[in-house]
C-alpha atoms as a PDB file:
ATOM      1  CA  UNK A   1      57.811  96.819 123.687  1.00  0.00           C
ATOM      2  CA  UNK A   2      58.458  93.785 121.746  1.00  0.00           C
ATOM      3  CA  UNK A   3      56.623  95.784 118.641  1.00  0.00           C
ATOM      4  CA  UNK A   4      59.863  98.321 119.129  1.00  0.00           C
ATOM      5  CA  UNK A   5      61.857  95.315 119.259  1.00  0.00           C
ATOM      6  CA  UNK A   6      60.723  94.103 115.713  1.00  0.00           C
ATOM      7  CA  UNK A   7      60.918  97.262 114.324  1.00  0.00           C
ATOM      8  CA  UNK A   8      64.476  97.605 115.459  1.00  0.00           C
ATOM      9  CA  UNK A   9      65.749  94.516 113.552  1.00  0.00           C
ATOM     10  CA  UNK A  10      63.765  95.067 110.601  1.00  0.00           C
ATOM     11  CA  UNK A  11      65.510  98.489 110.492  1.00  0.00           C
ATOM     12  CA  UNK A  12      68.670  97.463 110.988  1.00  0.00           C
ATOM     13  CA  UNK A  13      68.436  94.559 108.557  1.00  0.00           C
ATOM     14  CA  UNK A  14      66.560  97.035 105.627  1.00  0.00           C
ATOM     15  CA  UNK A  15      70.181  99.548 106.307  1.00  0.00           C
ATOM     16  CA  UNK A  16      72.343  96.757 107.511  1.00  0.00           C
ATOM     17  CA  UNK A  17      71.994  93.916 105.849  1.00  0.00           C
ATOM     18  CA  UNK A  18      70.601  94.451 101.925  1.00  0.00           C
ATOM     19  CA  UNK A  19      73.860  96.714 101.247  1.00  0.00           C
ATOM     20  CA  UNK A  20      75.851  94.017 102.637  1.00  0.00           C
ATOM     21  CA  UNK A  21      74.657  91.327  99.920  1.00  0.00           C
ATOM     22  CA  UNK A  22      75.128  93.425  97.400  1.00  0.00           C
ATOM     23  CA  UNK A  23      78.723  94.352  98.653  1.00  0.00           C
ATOM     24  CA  UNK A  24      78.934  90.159  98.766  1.00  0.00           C
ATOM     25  CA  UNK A  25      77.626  90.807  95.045  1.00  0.00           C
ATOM     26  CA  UNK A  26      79.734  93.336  93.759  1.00  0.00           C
ATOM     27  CA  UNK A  27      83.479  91.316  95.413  1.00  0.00           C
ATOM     28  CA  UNK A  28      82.378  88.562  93.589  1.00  0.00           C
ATOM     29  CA  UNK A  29      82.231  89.843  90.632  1.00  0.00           C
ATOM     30  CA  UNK A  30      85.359  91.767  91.221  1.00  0.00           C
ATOM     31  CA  UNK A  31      86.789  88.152  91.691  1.00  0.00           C
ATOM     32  CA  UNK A  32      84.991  86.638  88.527  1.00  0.00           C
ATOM     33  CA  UNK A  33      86.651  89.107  86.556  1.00  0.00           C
ATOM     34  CA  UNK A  34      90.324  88.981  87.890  1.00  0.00           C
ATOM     35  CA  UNK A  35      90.609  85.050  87.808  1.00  0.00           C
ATOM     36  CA  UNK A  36      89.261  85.596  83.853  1.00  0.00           C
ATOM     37  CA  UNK A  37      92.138  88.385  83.370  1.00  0.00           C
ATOM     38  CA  UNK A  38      94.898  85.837  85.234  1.00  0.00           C
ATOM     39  CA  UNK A  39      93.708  83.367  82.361  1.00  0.00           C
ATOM     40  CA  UNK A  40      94.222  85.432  79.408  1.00  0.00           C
ATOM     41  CA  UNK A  41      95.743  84.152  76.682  1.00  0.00           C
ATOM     42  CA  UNK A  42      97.012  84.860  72.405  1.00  0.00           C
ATOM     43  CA  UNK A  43      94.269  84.478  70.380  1.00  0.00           C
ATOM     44  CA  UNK A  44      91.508  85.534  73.009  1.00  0.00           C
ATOM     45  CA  UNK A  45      88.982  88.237  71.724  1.00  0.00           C
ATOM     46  CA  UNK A  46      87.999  90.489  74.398  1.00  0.00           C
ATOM     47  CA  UNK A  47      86.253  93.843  75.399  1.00  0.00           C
ATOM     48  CA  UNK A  48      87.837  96.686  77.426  1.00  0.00           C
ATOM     49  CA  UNK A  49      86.347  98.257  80.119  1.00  0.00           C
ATOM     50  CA  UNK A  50      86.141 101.179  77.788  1.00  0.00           C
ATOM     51  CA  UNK A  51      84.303  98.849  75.267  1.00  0.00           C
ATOM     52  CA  UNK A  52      87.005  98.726  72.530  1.00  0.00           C
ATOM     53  CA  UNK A  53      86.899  95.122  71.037  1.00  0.00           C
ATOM     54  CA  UNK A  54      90.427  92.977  69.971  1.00  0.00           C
ATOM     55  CA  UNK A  55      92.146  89.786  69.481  1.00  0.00           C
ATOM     56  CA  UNK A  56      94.848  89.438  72.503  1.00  0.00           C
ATOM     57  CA  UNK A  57      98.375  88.884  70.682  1.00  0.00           C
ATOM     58  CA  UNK A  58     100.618  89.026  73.962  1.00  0.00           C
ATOM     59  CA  UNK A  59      99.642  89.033  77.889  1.00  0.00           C
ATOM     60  CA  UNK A  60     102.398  90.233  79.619  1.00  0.00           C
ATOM     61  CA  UNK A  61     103.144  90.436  83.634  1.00  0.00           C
ATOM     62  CA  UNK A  62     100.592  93.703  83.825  1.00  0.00           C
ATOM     63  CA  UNK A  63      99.868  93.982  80.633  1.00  0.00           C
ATOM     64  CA  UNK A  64      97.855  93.063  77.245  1.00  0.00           C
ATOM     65  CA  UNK A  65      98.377  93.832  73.289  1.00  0.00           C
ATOM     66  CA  UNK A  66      95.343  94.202  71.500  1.00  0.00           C
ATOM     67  CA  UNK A  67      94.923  93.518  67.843  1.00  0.00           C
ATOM     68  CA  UNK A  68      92.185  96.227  67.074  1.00  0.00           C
ATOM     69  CA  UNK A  69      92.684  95.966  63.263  1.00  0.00           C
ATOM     70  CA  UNK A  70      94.882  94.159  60.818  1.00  0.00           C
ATOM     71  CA  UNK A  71      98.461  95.290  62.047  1.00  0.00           C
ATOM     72  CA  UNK A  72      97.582  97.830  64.692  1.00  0.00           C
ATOM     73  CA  UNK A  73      98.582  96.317  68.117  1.00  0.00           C
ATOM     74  CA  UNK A  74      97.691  98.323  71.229  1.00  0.00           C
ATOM     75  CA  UNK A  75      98.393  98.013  74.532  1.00  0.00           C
ATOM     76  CA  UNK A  76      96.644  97.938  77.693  1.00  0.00           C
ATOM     77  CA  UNK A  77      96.663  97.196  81.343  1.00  0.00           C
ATOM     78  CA  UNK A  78      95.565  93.540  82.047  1.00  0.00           C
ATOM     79  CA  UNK A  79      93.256  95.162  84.094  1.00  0.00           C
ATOM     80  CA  UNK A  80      91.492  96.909  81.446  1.00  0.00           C
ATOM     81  CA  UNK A  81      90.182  93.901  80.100  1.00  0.00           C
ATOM     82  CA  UNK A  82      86.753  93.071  81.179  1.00  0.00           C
ATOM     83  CA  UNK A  83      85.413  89.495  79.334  1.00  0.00           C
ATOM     84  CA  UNK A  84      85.451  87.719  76.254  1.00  0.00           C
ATOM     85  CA  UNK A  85      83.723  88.653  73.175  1.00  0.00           C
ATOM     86  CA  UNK A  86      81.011  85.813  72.155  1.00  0.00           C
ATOM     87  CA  UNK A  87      79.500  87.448  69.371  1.00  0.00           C
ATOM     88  CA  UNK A  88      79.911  90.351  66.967  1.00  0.00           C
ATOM     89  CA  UNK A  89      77.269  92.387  64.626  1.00  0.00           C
ATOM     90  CA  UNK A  90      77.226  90.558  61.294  1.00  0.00           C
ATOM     91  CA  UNK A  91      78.516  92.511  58.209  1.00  0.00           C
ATOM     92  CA  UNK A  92      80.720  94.941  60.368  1.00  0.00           C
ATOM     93  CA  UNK A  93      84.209  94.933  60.322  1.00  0.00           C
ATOM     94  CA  UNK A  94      84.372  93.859  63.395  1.00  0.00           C
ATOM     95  CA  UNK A  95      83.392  90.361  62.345  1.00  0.00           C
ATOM     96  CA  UNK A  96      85.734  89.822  59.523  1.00  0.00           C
ATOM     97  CA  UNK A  97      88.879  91.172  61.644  1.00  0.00           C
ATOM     98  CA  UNK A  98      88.250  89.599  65.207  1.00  0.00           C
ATOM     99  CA  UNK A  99      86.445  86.399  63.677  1.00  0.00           C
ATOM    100  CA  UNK A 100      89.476  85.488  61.376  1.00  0.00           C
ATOM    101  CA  UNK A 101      92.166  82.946  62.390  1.00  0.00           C
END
């Protein structure tokens, strides 16, 4: 009987409990990104969701305007944007674009 009783937990925790942690996980990641989208700002460079790289010119209420090359400006939905861009492939033309002032 208390064998069953062991058995019960562990199952419960194995179906239970794991896919709430990574639930706990997932919302907090949700969260890390939002509070880095409310902090946005001109002059950022940042990656889309999509994976398109470009320097932020203007963060509006809902959205963003990406520089994605000299003098094209797109825009996107604040969400869209996932984090900032610490490094770029050396040589590309990525680097001389985004890494500019």
């Amino acid at each position: 009987m208390p064998n069953d009783i062991i058995l019960i937990v562990l199952v419960l925790l194995v179906f239970v409990g794991l896919p709430l942690i990574q639930i706990r996980k997932q919302n907090k990641r949700v969260q890390q990104i939002r509070d880095f989208q409310d902090r946005l700002g001109p002059g950022m460079v940042v990656k889309t969701t999509s994976g398109l790289h470009g320097r932020v010119t203007h963060v509006g209420e809902t959205t963003v305007d990406l520089e994605v090359a000299k003098g094209v400006v797109t825009t996107w939905e604040k969400v869209s944007i996932l984090e900032t861009v610490d490094a770029v492939e050396p040589g590309s033309q990525q680097a001389s674009q985004l890494t500019e002032d």
